[in-house]
N, C-alpha and C. Protein backbone atom coordinates (compact mmCIF):
# COMPACT_ATOMS: atom_id res chain seq x y z
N UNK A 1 -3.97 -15.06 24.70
CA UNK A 1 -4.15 -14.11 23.61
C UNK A 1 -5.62 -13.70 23.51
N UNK A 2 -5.87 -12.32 23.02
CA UNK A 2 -6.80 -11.99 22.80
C UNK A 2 -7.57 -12.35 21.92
N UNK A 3 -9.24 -12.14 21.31
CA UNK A 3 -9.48 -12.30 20.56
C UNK A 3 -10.73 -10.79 20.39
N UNK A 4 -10.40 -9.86 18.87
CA UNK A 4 -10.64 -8.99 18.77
C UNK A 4 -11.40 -8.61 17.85
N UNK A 5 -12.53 -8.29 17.67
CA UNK A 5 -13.69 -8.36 16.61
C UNK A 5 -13.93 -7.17 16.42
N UNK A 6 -13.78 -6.60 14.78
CA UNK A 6 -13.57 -4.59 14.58
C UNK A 6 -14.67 -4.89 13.37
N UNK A 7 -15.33 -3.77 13.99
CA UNK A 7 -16.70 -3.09 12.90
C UNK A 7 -15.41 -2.52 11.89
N UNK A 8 -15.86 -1.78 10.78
CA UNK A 8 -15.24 -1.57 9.52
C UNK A 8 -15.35 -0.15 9.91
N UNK A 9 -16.22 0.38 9.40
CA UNK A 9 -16.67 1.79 9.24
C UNK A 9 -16.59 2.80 11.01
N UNK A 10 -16.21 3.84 11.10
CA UNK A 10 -16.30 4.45 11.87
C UNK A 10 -15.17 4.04 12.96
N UNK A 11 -14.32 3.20 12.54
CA UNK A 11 -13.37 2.05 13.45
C UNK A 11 -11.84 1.76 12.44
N UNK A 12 -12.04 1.41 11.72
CA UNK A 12 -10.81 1.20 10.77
C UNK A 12 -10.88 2.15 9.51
N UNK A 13 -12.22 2.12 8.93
CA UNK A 13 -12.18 3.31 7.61
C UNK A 13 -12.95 4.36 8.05
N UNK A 14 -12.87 5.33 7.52
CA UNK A 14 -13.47 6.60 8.29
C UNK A 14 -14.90 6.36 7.85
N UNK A 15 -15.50 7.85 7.98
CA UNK A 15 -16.83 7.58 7.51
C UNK A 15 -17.14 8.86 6.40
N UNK A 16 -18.15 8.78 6.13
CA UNK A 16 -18.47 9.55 4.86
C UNK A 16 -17.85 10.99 5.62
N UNK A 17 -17.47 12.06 4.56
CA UNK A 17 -16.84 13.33 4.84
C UNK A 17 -18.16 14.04 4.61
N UNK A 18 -18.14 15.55 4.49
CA UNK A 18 -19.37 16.22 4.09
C UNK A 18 -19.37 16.56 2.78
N UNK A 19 -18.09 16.26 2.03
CA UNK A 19 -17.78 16.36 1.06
C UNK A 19 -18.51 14.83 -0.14
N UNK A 20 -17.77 14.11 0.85
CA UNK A 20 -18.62 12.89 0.41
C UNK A 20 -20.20 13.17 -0.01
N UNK A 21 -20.55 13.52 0.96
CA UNK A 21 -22.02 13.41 0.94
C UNK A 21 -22.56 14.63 0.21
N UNK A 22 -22.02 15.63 0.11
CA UNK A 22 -22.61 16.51 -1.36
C UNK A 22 -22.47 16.37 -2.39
N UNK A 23 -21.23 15.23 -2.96
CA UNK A 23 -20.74 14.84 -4.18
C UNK A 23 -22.28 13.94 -4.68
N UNK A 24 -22.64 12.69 -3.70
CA UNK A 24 -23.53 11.93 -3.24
C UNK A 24 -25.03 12.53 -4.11
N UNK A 25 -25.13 13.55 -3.09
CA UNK A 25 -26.38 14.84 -3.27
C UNK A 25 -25.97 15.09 -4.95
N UNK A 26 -25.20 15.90 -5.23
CA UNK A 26 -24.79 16.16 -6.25
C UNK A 26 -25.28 15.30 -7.64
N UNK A 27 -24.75 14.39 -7.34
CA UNK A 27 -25.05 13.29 -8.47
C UNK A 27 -26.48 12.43 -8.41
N UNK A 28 -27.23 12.35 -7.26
CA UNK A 28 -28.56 12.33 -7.35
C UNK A 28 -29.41 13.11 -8.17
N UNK A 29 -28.95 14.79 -7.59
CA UNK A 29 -29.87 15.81 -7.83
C UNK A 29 -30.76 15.92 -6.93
N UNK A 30 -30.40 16.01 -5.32
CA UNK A 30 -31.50 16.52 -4.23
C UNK A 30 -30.19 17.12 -3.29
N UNK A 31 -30.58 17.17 -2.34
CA UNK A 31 -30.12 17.55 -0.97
C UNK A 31 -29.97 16.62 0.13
N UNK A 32 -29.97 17.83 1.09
CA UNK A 32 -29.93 16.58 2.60
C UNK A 32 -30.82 15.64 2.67
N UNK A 33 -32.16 15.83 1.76
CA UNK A 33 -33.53 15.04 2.55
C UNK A 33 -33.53 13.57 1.61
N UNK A 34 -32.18 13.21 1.21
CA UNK A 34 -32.06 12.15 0.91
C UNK A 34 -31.49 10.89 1.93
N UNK A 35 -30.77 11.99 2.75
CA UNK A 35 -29.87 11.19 4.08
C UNK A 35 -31.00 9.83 4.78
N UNK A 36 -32.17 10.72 5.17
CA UNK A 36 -33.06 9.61 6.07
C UNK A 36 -33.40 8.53 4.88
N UNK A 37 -33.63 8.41 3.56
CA UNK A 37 -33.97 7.16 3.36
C UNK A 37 -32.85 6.94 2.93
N UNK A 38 -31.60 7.15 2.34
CA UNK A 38 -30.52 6.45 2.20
C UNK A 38 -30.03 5.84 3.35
N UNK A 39 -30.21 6.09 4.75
CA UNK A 39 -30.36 5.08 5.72
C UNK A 39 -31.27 4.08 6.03
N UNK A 40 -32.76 4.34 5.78
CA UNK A 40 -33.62 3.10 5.99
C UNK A 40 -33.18 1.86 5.04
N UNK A 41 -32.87 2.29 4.12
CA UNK A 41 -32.65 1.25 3.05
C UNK A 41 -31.60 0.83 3.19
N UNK A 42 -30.58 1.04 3.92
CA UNK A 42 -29.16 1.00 3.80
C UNK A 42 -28.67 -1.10 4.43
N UNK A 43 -30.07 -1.11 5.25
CA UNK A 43 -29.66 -2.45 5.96
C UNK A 43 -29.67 -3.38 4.67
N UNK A 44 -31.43 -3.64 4.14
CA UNK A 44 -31.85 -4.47 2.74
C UNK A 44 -30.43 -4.69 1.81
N UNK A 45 -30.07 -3.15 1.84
CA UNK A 45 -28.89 -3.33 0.38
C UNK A 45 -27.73 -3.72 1.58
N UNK A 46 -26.85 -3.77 2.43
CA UNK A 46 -25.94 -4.20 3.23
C UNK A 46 -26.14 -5.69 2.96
N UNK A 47 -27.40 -5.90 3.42
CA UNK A 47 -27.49 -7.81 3.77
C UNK A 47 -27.73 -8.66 2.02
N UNK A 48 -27.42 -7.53 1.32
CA UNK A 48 -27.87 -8.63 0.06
C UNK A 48 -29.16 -8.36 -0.48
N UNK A 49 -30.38 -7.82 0.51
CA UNK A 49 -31.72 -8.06 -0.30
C UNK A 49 -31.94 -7.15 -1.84
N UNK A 50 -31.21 -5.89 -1.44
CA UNK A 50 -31.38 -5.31 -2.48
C UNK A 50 -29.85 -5.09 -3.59
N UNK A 51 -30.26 -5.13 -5.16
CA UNK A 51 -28.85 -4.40 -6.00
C UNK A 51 -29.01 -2.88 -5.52
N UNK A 52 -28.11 -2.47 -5.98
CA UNK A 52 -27.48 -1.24 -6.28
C UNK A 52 -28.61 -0.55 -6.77
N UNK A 53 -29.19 -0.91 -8.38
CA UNK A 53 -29.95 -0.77 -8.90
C UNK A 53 -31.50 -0.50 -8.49
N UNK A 54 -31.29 -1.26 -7.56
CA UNK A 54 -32.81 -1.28 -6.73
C UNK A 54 -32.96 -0.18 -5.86
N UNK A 55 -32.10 -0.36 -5.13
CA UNK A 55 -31.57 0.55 -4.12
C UNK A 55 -31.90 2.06 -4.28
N UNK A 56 -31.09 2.30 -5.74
CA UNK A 56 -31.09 3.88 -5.81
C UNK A 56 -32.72 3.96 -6.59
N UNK A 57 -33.24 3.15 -7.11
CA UNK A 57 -34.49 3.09 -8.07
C UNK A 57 -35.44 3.87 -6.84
N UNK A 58 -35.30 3.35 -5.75
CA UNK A 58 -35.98 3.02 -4.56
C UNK A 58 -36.42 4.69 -4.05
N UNK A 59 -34.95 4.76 -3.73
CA UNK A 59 -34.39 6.19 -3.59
C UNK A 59 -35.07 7.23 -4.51
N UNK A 60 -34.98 7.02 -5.55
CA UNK A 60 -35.31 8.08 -6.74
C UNK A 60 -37.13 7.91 -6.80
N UNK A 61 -37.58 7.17 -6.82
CA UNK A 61 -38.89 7.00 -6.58
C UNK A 61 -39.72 7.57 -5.21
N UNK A 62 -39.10 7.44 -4.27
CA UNK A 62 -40.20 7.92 -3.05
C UNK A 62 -39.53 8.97 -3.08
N UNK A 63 -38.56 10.00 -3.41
CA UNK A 63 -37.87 11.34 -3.30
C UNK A 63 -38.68 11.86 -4.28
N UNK A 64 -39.52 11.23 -5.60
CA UNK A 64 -40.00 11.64 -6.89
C UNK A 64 -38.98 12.44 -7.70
N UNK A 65 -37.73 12.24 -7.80
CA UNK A 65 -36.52 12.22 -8.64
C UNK A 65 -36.67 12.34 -10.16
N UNK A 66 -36.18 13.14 -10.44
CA UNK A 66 -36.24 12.83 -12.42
C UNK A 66 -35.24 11.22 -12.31
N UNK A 67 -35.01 10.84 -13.42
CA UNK A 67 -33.87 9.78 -13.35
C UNK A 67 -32.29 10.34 -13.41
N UNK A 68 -31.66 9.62 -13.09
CA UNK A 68 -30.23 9.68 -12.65
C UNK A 68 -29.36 8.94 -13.04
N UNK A 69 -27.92 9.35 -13.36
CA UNK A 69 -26.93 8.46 -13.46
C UNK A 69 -26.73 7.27 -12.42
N UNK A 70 -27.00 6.14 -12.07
CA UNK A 70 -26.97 5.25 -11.03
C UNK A 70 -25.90 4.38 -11.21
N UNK A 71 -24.82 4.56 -12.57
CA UNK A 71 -23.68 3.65 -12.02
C UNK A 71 -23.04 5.28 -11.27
N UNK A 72 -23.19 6.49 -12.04
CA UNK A 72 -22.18 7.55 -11.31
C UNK A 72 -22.46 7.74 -9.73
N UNK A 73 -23.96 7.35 -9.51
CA UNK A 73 -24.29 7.61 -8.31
C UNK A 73 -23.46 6.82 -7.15
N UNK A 74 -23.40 5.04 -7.69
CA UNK A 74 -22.53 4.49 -7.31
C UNK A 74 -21.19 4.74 -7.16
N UNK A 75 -20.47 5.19 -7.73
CA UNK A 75 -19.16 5.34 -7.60
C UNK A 75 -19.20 6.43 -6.91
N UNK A 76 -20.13 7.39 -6.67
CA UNK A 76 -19.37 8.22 -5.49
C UNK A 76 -19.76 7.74 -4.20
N UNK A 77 -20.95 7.27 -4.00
CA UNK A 77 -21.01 6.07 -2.38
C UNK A 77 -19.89 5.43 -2.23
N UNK A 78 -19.52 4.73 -3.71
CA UNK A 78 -17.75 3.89 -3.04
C UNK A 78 -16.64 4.83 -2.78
N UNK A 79 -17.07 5.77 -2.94
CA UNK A 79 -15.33 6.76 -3.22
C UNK A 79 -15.81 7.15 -1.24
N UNK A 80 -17.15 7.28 -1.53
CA UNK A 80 -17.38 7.86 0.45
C UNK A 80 -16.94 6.92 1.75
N UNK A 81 -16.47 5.70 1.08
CA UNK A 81 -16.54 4.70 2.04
C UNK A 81 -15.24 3.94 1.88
N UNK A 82 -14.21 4.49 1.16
CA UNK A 82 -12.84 4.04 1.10
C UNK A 82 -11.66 4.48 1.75
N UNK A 83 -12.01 5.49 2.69
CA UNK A 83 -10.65 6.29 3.36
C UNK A 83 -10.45 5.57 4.58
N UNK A 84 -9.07 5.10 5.03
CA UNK A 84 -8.77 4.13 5.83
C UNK A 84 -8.38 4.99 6.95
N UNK A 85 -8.43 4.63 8.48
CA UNK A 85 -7.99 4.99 9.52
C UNK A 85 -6.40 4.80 9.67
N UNK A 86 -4.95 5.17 9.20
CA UNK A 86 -4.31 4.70 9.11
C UNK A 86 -3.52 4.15 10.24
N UNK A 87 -3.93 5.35 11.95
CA UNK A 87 -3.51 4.86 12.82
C UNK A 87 -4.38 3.42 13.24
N UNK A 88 -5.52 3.10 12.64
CA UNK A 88 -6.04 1.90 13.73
C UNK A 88 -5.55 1.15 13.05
N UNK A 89 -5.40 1.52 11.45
CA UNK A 89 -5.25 -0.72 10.96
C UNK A 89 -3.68 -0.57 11.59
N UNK A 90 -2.85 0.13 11.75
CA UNK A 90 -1.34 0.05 12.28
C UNK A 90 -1.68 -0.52 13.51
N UNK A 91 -2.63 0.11 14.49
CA UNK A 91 -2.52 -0.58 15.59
C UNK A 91 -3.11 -2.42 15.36
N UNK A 92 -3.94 -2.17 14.72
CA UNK A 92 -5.05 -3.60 14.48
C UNK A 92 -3.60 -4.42 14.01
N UNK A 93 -2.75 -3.97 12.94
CA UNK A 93 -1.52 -4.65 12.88
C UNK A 93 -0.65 -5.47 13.58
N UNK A 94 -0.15 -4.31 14.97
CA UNK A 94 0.31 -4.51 16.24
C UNK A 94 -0.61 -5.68 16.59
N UNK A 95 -1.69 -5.87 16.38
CA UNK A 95 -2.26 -6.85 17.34
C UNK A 95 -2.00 -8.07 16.83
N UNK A 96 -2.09 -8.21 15.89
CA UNK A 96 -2.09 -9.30 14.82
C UNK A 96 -0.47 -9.93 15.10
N UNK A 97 0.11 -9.04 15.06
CA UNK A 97 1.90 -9.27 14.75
C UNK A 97 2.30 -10.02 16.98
N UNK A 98 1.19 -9.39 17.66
CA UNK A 98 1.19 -10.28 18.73
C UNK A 98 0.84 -11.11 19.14
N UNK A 99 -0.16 -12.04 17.89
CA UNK A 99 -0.63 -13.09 18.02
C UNK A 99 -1.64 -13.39 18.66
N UNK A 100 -2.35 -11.80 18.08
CA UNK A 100 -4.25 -11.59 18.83
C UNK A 100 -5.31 -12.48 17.55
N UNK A 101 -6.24 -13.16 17.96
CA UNK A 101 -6.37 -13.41 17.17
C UNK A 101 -7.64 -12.15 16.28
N UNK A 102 -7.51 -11.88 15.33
CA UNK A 102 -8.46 -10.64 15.00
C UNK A 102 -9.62 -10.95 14.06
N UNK A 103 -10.82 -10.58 14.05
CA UNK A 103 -11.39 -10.39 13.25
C UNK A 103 -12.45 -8.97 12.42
N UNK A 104 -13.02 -9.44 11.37
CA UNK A 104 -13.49 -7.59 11.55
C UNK A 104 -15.87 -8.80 10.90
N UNK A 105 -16.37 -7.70 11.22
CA UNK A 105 -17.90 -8.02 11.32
C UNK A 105 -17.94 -6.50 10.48
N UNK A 106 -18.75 -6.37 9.50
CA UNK A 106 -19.07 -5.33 8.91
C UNK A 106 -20.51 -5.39 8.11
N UNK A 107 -21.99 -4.17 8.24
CA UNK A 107 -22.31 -4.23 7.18
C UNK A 107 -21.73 -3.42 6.14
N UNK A 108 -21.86 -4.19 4.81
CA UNK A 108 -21.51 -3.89 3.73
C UNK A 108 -21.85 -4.90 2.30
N UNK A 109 -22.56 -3.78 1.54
CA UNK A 109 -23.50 -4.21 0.23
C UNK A 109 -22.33 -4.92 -0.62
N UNK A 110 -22.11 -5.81 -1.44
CA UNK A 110 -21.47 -6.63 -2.24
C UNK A 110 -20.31 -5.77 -3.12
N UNK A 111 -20.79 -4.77 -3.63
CA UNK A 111 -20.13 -4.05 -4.61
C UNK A 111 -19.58 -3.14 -3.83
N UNK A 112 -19.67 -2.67 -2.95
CA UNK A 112 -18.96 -1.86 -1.90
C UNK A 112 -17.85 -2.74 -1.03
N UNK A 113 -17.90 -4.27 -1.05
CA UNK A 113 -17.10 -5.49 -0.30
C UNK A 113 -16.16 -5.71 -0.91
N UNK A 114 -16.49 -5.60 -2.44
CA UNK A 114 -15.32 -6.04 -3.46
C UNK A 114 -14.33 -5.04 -3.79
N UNK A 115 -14.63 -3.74 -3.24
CA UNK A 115 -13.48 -2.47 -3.86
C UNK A 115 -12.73 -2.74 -2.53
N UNK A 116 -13.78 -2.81 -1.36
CA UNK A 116 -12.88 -2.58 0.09
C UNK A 116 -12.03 -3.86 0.04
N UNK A 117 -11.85 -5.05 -0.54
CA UNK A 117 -10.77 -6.04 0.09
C UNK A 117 -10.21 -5.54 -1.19
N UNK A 118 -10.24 -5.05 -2.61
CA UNK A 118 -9.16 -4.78 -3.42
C UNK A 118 -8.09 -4.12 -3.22
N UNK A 119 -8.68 -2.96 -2.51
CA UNK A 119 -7.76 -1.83 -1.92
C UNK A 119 -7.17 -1.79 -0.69
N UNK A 120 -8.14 -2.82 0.12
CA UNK A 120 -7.45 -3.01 1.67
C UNK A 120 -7.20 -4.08 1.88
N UNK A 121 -5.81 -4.63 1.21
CA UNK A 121 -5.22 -5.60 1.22
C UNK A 121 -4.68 -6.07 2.41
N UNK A 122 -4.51 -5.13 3.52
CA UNK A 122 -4.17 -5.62 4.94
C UNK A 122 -5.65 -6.59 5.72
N UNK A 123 -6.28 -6.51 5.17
CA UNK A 123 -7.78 -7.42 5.67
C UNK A 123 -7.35 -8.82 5.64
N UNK A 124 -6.17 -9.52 4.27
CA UNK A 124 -6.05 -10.52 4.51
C UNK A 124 -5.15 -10.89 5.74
N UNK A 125 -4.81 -10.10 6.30
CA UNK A 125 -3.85 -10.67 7.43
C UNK A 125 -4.58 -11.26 8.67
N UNK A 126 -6.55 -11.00 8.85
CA UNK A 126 -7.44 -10.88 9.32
C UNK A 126 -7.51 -12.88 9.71
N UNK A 127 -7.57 -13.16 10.62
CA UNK A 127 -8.15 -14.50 11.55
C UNK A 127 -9.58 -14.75 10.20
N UNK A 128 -10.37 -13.83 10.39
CA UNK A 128 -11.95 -13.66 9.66
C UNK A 128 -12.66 -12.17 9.27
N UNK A 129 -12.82 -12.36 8.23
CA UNK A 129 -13.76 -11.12 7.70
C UNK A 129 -14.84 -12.21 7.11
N UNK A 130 -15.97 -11.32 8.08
CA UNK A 130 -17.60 -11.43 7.82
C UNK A 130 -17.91 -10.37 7.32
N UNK A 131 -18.69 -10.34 6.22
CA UNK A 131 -19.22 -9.58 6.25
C UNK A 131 -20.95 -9.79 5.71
N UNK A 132 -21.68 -8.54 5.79
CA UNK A 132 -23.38 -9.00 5.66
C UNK A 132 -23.40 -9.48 4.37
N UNK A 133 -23.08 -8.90 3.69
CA UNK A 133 -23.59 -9.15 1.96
C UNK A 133 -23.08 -10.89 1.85
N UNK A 134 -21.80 -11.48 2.78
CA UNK A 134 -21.65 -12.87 2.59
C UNK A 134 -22.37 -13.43 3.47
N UNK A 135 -23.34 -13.52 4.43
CA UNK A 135 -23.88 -13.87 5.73
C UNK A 135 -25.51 -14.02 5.19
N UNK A 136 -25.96 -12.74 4.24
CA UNK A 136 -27.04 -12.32 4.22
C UNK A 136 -28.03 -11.70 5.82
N UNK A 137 -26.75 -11.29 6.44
CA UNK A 137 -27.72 -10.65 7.53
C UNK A 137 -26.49 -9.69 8.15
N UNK A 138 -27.27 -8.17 8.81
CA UNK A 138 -26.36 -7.67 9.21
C UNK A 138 -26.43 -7.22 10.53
N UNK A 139 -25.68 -6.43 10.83
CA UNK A 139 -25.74 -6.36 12.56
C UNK A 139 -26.85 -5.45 12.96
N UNK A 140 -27.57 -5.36 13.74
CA UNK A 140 -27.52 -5.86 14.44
C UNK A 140 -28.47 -7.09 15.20
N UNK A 141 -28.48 -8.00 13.79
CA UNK A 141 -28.92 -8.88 14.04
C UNK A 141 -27.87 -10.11 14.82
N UNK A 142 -28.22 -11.15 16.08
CA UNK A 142 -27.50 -12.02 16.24
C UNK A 142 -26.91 -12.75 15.46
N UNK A 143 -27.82 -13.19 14.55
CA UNK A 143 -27.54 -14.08 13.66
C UNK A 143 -25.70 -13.44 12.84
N UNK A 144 -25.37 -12.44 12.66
CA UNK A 144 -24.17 -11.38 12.35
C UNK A 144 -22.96 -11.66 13.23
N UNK A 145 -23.19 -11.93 14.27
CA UNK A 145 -22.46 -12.04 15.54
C UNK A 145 -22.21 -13.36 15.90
N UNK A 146 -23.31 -13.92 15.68
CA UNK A 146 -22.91 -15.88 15.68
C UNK A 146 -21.95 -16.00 14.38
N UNK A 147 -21.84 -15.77 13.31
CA UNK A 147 -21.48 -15.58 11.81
C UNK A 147 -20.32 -15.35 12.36
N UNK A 148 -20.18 -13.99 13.10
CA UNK A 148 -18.54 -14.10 13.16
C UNK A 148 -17.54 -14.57 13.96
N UNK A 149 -18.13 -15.00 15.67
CA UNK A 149 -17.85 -15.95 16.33
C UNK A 149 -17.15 -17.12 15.62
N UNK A 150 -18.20 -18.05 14.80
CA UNK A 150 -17.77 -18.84 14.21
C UNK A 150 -16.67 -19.08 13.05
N UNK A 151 -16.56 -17.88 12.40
CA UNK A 151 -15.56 -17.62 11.81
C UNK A 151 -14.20 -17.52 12.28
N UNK A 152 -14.41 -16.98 13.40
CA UNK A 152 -12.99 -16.65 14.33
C UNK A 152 -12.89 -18.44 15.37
N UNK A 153 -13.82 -18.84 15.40
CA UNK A 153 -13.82 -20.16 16.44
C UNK A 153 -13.32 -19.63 17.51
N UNK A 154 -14.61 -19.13 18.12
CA UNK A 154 -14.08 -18.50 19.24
C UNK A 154 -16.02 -18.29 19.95
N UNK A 155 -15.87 -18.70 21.20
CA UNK A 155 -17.37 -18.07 21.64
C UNK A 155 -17.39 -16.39 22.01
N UNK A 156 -18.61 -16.32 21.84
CA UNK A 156 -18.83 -14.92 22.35
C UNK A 156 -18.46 -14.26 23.45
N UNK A 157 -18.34 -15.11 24.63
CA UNK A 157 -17.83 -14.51 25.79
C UNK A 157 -15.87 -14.66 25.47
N UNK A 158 -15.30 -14.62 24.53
CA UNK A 158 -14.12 -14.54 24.28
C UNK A 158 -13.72 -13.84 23.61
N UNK A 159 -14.52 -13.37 22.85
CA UNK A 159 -14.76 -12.16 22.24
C UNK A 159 -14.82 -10.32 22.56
N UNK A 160 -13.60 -9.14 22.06
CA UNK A 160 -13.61 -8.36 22.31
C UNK A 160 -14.14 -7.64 21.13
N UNK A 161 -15.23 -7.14 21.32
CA UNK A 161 -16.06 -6.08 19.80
C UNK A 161 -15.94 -4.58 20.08
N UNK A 162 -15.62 -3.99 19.05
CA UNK A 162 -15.28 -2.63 18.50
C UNK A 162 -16.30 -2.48 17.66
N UNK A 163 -17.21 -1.15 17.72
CA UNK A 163 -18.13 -0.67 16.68
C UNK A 163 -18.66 0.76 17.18
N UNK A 164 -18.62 1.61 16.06
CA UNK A 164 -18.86 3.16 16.45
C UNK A 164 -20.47 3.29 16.72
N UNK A 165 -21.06 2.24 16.27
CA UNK A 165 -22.79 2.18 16.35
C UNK A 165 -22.87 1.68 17.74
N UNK A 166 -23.74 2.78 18.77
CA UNK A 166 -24.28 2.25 20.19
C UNK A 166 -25.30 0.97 19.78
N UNK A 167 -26.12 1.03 18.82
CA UNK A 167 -26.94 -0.10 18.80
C UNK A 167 -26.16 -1.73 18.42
N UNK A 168 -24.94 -1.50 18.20
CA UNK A 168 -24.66 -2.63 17.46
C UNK A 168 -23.75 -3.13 18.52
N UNK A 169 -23.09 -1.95 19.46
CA UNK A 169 -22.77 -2.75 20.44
C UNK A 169 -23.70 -3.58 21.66
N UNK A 170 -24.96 -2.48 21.72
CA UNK A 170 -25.56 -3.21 22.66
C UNK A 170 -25.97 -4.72 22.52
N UNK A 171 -26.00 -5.11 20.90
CA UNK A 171 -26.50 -6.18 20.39
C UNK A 171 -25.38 -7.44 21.19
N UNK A 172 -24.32 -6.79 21.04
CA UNK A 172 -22.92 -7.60 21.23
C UNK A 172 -23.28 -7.90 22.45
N UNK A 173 -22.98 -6.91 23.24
CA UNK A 173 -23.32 -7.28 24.60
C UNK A 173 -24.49 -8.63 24.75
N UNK A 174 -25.94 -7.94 24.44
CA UNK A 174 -26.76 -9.00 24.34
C UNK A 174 -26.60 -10.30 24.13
N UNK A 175 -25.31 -10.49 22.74
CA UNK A 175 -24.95 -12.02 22.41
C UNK A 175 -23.89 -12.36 23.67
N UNK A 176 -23.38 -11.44 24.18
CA UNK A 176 -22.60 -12.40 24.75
C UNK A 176 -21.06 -11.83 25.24
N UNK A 177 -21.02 -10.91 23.79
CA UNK A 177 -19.33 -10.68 23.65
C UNK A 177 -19.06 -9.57 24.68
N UNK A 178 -18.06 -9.10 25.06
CA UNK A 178 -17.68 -7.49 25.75
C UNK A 178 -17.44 -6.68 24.45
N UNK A 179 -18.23 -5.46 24.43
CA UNK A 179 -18.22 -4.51 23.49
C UNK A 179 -17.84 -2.96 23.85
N UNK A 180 -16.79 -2.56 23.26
CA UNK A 180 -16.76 -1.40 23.48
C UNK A 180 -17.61 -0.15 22.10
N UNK A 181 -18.05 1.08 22.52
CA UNK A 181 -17.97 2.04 21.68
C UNK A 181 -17.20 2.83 21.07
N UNK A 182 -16.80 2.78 20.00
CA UNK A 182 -15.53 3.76 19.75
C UNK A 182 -16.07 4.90 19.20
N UNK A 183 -16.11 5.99 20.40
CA UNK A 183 -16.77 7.44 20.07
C UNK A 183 -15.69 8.55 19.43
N UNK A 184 -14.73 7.92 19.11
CA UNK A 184 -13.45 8.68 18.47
C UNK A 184 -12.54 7.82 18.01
N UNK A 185 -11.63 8.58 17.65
CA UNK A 185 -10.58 7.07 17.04
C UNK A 185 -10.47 6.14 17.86
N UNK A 186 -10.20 4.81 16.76
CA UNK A 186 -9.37 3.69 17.75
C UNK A 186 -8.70 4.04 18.42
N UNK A 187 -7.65 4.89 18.07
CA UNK A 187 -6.22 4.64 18.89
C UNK A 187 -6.30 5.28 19.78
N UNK A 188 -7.23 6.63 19.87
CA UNK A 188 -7.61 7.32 21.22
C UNK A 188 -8.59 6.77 22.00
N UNK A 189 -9.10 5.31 22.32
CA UNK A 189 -9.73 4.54 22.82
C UNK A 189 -8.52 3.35 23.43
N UNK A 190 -7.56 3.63 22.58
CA UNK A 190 -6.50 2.61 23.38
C UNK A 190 -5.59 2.61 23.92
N UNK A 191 -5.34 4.58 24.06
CA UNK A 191 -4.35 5.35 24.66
C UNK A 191 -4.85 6.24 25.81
């Protein structure tokens, strides 16, 4: 049997729409030129270092922002990051129901961890879910990848990794595991 290790985002749940991301804009009160630091910061708040609170403070400060709604701001980042792939978790299903053993490695900030296992109740069917905000480190750090190895009890060279990020596979590789890129859907990566 296999053993199968799935990034979250870009792999099982989609990724932000453009819609998403003007709602995002919207409720800030800027534009696109928020995108580049809502990514630099994005690891800190993934692994735990930063709240929510901090996060967008962060945001609103080096943009020089009036102030902002920051729980509304929040809830539309979670609404951007909840749409599920429905063909992969069916297939990720299939795997499971053949006695693969599966796991999923994700970054993801705490309050964004707790809506995604509320609503994606098929996660418990999961061997292991790691994720950064429980690890305090995210990919593509090793330390992320040992985390989930161990979770699955399984070494790295037994290990099959899925992740839409080229950097996070190369990391994989680096540790050990065989990594693929998924530059389009799962299921058109497995058909």
């Amino acid at each position: 049997m296999q053993t199968c290790l799935f990034d979250l985002y870009g792999v099982l749940l989609t990724t932000q729409t453009d819609a998403h991301l003007r709602a995002i804009e919207a409720a800030v009160g800027t534009d696109e030129r928020l995108w580049p630091l809502y990514w630099e910061l994005r690891g800190p708040l993934d692994a735990g270092e930063l709240t929510p609170a901090e996060y967008w403070e962060r945001i609103r400060a080096t943009l020089e922002l009036p102030p902002f709604d920051v729980d509304a701001v929040v809830e539309a980042d979670i609404a951007s990051w909840l749409d599920e792939d429905v063909d992969a978790v069916a297939y990720v299903g299939e795997l499971i129901d053949a006695g693969h053993r599966v796991g999923l490695l994700s970054n993801i900030p705490t309050f964004l961890a707790e809506r995604v296992r509320a609503r994606h109740t098929w996660l418990e069917r999961f061997d292991a879910v790691t994720m950064s905000c429980d690890i305090g480190v995210a990919k593509p750090d090793p330390g992320a990848y040992r985390a989930a190895c161990a979770a699955l009890g399984a070494e790295p060279g037994e290990v099959l990794f899925f992740d839409d990020n080229p950097v996070n596979v190369a990391a994989a590789r680096e540790f050990g595991m065989r990594a693929v890129e998924v530059t389009g859907r799962l299921v058109e990566w497995n058909h």
